[in-house]
Protein backbone atom coordinates (compact mmCIF):
# COMPACT_ATOMS: atom_id res chain seq x y z
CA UNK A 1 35.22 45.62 3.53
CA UNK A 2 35.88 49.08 2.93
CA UNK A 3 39.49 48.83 4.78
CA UNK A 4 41.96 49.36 2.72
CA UNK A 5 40.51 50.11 -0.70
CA UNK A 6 41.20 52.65 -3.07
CA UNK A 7 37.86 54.82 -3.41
CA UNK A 8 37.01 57.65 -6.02
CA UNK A 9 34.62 59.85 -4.84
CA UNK A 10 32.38 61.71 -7.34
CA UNK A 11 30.12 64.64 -5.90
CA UNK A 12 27.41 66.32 -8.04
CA UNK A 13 25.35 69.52 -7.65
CA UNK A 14 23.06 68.64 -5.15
CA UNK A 15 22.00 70.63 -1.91
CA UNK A 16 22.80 67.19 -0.21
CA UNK A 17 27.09 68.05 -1.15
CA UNK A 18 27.21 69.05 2.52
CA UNK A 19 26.63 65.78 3.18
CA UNK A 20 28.91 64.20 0.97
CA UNK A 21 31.89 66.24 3.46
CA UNK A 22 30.54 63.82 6.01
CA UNK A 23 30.35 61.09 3.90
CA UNK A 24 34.12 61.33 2.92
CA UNK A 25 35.15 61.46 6.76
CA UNK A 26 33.47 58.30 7.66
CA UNK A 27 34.79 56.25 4.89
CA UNK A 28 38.97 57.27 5.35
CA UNK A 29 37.48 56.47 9.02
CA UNK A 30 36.97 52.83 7.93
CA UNK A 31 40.35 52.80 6.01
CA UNK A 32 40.15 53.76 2.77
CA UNK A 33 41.54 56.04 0.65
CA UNK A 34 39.92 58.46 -1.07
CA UNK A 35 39.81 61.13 -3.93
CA UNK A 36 37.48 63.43 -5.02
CA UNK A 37 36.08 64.82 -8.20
CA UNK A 38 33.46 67.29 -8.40
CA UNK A 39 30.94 68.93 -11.06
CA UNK A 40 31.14 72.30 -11.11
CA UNK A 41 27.23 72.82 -9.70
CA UNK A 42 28.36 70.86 -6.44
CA UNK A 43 31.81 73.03 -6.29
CA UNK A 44 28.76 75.98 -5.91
CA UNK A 45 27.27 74.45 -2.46
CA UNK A 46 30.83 73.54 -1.11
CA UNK A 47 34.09 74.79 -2.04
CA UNK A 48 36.41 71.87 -3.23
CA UNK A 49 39.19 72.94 -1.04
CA UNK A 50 37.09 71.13 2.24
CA UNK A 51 37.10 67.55 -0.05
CA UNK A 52 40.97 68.80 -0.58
CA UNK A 53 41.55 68.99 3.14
CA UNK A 54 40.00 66.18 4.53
CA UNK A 55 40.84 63.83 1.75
CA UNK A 56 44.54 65.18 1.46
CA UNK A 57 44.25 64.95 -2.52
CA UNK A 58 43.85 67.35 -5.43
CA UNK A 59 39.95 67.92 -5.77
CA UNK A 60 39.34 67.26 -9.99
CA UNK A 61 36.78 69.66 -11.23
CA UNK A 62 38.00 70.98 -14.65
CA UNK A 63 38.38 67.89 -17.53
CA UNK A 64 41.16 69.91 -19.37
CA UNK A 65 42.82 71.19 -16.48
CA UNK A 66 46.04 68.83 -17.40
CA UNK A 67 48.76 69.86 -15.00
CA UNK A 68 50.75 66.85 -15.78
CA UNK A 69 51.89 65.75 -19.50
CA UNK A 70 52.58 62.32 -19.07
CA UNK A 71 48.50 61.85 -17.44
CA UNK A 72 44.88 62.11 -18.34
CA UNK A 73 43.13 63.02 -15.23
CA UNK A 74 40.25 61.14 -15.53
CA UNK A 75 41.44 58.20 -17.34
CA UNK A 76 44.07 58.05 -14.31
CA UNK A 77 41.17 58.58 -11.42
CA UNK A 78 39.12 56.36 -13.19
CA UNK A 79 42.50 53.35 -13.63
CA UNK A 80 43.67 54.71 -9.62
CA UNK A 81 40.27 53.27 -7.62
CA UNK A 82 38.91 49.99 -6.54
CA UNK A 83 35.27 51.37 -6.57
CA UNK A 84 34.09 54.35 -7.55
CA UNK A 85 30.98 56.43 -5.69
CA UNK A 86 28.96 58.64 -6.68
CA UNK A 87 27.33 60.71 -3.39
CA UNK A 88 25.09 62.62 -4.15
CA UNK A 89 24.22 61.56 -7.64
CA UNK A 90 21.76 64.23 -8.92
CA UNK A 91 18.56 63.77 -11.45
CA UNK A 92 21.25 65.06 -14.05
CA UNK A 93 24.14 62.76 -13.89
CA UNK A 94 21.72 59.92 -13.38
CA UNK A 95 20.52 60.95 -16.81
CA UNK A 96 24.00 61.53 -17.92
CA UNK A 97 25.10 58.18 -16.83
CA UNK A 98 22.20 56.39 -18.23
CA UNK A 99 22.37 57.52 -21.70
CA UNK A 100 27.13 57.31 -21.61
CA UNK A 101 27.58 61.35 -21.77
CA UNK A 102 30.81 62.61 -20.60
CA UNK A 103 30.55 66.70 -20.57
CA UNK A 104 32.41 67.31 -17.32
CA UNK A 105 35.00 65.15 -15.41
CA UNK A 106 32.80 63.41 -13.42
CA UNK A 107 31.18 62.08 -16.74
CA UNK A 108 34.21 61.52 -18.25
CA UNK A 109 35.79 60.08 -15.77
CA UNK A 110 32.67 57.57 -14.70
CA UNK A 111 32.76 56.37 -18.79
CA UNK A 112 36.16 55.22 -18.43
CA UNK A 113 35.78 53.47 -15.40
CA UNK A 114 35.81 49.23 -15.40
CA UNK A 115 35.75 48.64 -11.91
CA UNK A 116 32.08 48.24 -9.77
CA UNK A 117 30.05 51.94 -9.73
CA UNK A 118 27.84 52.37 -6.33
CA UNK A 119 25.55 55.60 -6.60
CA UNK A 120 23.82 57.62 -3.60
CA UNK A 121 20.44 59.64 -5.77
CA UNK A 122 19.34 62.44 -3.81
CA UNK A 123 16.86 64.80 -5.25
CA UNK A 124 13.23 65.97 -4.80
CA UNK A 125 10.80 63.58 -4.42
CA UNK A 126 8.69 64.61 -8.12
CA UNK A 127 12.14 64.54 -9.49
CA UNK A 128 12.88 60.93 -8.41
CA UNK A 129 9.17 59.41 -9.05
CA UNK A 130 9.64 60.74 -12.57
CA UNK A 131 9.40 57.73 -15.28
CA UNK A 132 12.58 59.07 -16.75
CA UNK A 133 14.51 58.86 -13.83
CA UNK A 134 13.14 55.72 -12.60
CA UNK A 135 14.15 54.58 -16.28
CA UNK A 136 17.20 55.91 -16.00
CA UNK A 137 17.93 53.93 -12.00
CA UNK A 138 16.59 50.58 -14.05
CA UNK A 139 19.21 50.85 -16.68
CA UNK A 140 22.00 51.33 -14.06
CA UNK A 141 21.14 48.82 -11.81
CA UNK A 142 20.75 46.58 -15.15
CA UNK A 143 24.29 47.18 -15.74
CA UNK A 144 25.18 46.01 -12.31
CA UNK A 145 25.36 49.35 -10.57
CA UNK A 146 24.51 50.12 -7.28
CA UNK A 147 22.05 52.08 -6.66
CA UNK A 148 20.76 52.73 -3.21
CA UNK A 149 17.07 53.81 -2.98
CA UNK A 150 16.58 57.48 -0.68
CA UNK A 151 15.42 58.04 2.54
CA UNK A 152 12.30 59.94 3.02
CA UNK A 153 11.98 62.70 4.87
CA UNK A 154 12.60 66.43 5.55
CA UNK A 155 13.55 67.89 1.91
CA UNK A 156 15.47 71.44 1.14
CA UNK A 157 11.95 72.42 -0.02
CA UNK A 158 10.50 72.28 3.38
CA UNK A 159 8.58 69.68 2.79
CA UNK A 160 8.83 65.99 3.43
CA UNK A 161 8.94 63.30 0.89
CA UNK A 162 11.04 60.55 -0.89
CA UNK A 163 14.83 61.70 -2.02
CA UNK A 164 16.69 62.63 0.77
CA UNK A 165 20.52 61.87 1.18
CA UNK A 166 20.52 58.74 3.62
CA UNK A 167 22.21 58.77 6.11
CA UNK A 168 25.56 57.80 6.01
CA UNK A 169 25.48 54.52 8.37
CA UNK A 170 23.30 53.03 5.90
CA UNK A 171 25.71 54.39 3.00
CA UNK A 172 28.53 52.58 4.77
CA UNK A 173 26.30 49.33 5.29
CA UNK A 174 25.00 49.20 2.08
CA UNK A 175 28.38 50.03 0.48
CA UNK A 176 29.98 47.21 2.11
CA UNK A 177 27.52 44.48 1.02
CA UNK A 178 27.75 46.14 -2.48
CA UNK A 179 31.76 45.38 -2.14
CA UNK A 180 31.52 42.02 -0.41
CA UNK A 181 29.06 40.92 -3.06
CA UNK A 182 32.04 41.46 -5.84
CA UNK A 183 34.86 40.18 -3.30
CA UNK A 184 36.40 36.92 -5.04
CA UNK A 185 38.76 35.45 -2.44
CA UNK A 186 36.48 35.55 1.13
CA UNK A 187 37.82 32.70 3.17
CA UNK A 188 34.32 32.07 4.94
CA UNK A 189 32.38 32.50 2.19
CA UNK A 190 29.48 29.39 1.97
CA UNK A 191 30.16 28.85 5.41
CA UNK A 192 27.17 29.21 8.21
CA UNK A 193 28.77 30.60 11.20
CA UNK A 194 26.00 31.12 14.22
CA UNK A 195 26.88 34.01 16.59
CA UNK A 196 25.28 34.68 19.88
CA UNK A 197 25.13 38.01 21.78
CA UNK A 198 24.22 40.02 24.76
CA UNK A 199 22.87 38.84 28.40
CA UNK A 200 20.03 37.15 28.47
CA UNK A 201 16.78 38.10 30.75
CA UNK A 202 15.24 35.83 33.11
CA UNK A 203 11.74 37.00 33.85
CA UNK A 204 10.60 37.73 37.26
CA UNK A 205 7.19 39.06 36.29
CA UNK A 206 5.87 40.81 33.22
CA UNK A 207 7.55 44.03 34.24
CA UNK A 208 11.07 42.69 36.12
CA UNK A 209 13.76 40.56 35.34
CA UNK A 210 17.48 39.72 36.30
CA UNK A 211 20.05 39.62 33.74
CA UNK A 212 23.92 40.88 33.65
CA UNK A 213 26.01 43.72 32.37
CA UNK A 214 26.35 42.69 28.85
CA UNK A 215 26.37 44.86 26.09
CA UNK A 216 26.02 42.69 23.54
CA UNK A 217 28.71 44.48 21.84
CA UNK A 218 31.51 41.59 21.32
CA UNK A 219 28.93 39.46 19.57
CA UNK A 220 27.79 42.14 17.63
CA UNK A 221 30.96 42.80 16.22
CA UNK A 222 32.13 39.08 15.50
CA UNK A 223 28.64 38.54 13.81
CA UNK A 224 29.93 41.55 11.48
CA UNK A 225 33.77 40.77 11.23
CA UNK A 226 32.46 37.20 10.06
CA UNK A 227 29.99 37.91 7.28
CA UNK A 228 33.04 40.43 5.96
CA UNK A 229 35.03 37.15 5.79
CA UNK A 230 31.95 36.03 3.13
CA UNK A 231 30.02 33.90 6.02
CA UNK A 232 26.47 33.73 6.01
CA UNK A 233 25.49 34.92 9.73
CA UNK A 234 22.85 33.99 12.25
CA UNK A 235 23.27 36.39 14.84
CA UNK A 236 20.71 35.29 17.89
CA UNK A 237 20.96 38.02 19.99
CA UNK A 238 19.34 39.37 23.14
CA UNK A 239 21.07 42.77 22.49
CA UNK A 240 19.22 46.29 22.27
CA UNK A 241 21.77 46.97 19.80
CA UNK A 242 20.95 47.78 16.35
CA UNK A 243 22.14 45.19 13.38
CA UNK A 244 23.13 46.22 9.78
CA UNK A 245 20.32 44.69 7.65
CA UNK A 246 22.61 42.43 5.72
CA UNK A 247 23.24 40.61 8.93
CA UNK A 248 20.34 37.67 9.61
CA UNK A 249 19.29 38.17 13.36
CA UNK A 250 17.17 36.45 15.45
CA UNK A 251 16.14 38.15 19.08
CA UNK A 252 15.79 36.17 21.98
CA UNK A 253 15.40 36.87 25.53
CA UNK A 254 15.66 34.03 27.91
CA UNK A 255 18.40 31.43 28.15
CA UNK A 256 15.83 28.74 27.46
CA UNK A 257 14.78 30.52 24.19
CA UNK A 258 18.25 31.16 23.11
CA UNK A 259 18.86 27.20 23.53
CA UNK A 260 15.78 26.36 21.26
CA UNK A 261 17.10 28.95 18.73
CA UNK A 262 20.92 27.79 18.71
CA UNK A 263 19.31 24.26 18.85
CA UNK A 264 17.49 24.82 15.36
CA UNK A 265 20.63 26.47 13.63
CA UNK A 266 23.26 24.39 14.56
CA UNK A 267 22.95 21.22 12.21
CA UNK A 268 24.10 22.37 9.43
CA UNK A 269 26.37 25.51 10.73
CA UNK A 270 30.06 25.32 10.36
CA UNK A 271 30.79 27.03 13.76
CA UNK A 272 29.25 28.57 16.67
CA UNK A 273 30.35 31.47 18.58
CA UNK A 274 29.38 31.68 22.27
CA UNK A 275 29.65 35.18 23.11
CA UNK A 276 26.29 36.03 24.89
CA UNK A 277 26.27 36.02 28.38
CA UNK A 278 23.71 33.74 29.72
CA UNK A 279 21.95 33.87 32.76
CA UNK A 280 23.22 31.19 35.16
CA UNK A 281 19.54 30.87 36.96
CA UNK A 282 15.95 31.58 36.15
CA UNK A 283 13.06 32.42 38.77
CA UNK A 284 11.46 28.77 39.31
CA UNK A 285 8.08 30.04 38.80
CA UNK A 286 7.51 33.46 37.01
CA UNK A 287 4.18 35.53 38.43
CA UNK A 288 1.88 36.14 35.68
CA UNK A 289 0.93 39.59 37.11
CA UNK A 290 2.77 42.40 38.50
CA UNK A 291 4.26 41.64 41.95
CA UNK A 292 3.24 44.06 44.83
CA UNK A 293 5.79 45.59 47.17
CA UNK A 294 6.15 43.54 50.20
CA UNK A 295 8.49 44.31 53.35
CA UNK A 296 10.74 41.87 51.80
CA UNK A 297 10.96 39.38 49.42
CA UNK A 298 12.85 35.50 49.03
CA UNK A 299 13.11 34.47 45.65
CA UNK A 300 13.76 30.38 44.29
CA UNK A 301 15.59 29.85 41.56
CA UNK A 302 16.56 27.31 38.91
CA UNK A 303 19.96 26.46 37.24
CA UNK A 304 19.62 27.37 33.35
CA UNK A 305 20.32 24.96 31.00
CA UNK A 306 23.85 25.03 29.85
CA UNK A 307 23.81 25.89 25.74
CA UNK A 308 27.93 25.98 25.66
CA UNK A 309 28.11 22.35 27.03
CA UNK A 310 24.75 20.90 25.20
CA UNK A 311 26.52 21.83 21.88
CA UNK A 312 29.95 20.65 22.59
CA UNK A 313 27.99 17.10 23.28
CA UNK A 314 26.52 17.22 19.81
CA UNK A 315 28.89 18.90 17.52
CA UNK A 316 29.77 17.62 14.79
CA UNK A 317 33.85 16.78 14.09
CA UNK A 318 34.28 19.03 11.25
CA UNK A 319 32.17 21.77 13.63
CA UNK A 320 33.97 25.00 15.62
CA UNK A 321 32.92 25.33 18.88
CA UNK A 322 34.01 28.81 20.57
CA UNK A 323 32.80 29.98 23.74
CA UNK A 324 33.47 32.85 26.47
CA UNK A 325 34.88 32.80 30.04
CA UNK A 326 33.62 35.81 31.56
CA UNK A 327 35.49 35.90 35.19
CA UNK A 328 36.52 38.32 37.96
CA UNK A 329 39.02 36.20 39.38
CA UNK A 330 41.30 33.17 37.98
CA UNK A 331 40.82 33.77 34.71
CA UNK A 332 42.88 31.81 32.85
CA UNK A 333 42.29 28.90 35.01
CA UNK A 334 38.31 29.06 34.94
CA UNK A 335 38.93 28.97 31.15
CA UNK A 336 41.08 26.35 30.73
CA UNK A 337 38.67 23.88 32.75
CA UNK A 338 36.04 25.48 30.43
CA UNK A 339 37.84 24.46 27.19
CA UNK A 340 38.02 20.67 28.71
CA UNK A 341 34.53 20.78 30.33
CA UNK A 342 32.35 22.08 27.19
CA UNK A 343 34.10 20.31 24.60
CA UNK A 344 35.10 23.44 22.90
CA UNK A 345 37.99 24.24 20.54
CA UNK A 346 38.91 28.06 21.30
CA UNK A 347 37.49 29.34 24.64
CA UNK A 348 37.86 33.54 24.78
CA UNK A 349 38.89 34.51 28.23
CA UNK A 350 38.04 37.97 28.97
CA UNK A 351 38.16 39.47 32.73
CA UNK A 352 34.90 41.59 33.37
CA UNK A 353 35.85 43.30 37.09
CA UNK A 354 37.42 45.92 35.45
CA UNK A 355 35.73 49.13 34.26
CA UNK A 356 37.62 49.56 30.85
CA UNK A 357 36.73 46.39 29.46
CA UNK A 358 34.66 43.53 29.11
CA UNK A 359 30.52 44.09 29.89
CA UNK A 360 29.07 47.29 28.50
CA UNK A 361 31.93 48.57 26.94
CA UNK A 362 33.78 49.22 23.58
CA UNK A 363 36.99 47.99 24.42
CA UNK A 364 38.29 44.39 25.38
CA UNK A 365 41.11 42.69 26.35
CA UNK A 366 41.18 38.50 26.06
CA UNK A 367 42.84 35.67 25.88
CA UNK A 368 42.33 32.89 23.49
CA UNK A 369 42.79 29.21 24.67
CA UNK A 370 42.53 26.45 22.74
CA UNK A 371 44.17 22.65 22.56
CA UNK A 372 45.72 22.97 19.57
CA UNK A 373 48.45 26.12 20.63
CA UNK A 374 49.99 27.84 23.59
CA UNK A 375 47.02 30.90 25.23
CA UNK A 376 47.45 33.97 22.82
CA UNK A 377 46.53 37.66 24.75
CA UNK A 378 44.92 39.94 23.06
CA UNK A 379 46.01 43.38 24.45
CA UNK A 380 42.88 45.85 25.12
CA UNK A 381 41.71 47.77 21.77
CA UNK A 382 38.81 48.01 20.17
CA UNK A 383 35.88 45.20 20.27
CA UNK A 384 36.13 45.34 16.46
CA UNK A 385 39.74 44.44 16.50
CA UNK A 386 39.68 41.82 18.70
CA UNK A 387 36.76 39.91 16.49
CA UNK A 388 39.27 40.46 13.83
CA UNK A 389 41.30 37.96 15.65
CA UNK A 390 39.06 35.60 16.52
CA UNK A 391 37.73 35.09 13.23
CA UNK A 392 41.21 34.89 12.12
CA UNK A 393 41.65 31.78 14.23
CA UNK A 394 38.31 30.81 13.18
CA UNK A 395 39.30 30.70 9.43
CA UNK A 396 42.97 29.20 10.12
CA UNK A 397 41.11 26.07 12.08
CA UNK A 398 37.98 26.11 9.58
CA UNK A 399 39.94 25.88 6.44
């Protein structure tokens, strides 16, 4: 969401600034492009020349510094973004903002601004419990500005409480549901799209169990790539990895409970995307106690139920099946008499012998097969730019 937008960035007189230098880095990380303006209390806890640096723009501190004739600075900055941000946003300019003051540029330029306002308080706790300042967050957020609430913790007063900066994962989370939430033209957006993740664990007894390599991260990352496309997600995962709270997720751990889960979901979803690695077999009887070392040991298993085929027999015609062929050998092959077997319409092929991609990585390379077109290879990159390919095959054959 944050790709490719224009982003002012507004930092007031806070302790939290240093922060803010962070803060800057991780969103022209994700894309954007950003400028910075600055009250002259936050220009005292870090010079403006680091926010010149890293952002590669004149900082804005002064309102009538007017270098150029033929612009207003803060009429322009305010006209130039997409969004505007305000990190951190002090007791002071909350108030300011509240009550439509413009005594510095930050002010100024925030009352001449029309697009959507997302704001990052960080103060003491007293400060921010205050009636006036809660006031003050109420008549923003009536206005339809963002406001995020603090984290608590550790405060510059050496003591902990509610106020702190958060921390900028959650900034970047938060700010991208804040942006998808005024994004118009999202291709996916009413559609349910179900996403499964990570290898699933067969239990043994209550303290063993065999399962694969998989990370989990591939489905993580298509679960993400499609609620940016405006999809509501169901991500059933039986991942360790952690999942940005505007993503719905449902943890499993065997294959049979990841069948009963898909099984609920999938009536009225639009598509389903196969990416967690099941387990093949299950112990045929699990010990209900702690098993005791032995000299050796034979084990009897069970073939799983297969969720990839059980869901191509039910789907729907105006459903998207998509599934993964996770190989060592043959790959294309393997997939192709996956695509015809499971009744699927895109099956992802990805090889996972090899060390630099695949299970338990961040980078994959795959190949997409479906009946419709000739296999498309996706060369290795990033897990998060692959899923931006599959989804963009998803949305071509959805809509």
């Amino acid at each position: 969401m944050i790709n490719g937008k224009k982003i002012a960035l507004y930092v007031t007189g806070g302790i939290a600034v240093y922060k803010a230098v962070d803060l800057l880095r991780e969103l022209i990380k994700n894309g954007a492009e950003v400028r910075v303006a600055m009250t002259k209390g936050a220009a005292e806890f870090v010079t403006p020349l680091t926010f010149q640096i890293l952002s590669k723009h004149t900082v804005y501190i002064d309102t009538f510094a007017e270098d150029d004739p033929s612009t207003v600075n803060h009429i322009n900055l305010a006209d130039w973004a997409d969004y505007s941000i305000v990190a951190p946003l002090t007791a002071n300019t909350l108030a300011k903002m509240a009550h439509g003051l413009a005594d510095n540029f930050v002010t100024s330029a925030l009352l001449a601004v029309t697009h959507p306002v997302f704001t990052v308080p960080a103060m003491n706790g007293n400060m921010y419990r205050n009636t006036v300042t809660q006031e003050n967050i109420e008549k923003l957020s009536a206005r339809g500005i963002g406001v995020m609430s603090p984290d608590t913790g550790f405060l510059a007063e050496g003591y902990s409480g509610e106020g702190r900066f958060p921390e900028k994962s959650r900034i970047i989370d938060e700010l991208e549901a804040f942006i998808r939430d005024y994004s118009e033209k999202l291709p996916l957006r009413n559609k349910k799209i179900i996403v499964t993740a990570g290898g699933t664990k067969e239990r043994i007894d209550p303290v063993r169990y065999i399962t694969n390599d998989s990370s989990g991260k591939m489905g993580h990352a298509l679960a993400v790539e499609a609620w940016k496309r405006g999809a509501e997600v169901v991500l059933i995962s039986a991942s360790q990895l952690a999942t940005p709270d505007y993503i719905t997720r449902v943890p499993v751990e065997s294959a049979e409970e990841m069948l009963r889960t898909v099984t609920d979901e999938f009536d009225d979803a639009d598509a389903v995307i196969m990416a967690a690695a099941v387990s093949d077999y299950t112990p045929a009887t699990v010990e209900k106690q702690k098993m005791k070392k032995k000299d050796s040991l034979t084990l009897s298993f069970r073939k799983n139920p297969d969720i990839l085929k059980s869901l191509g027999e039910k789907k729907k015609p105006d459903q998207l099946l998509i599934g993964f062929a996770a190989e060592t050998e043959d790959l294309i092959r393997y997939a192709e008499k996956k695509l015809n077997d499971k009744n699927a319409d895109l099956i992802i092929a990805n090889d996972v012998g090899k060390k630099d991609r695949g299970f338990n990585v961040d980078e994959n390379e795959v190949t997409m097969l479906s009946r419709k077109s000739e296999p498309v290879t996706i060369s290795l990159r990033s897990k998060s730019d692959v899923s931006v390919e599959v989804i963009d095959w998803l949305v071509t054959n959805m809509n």
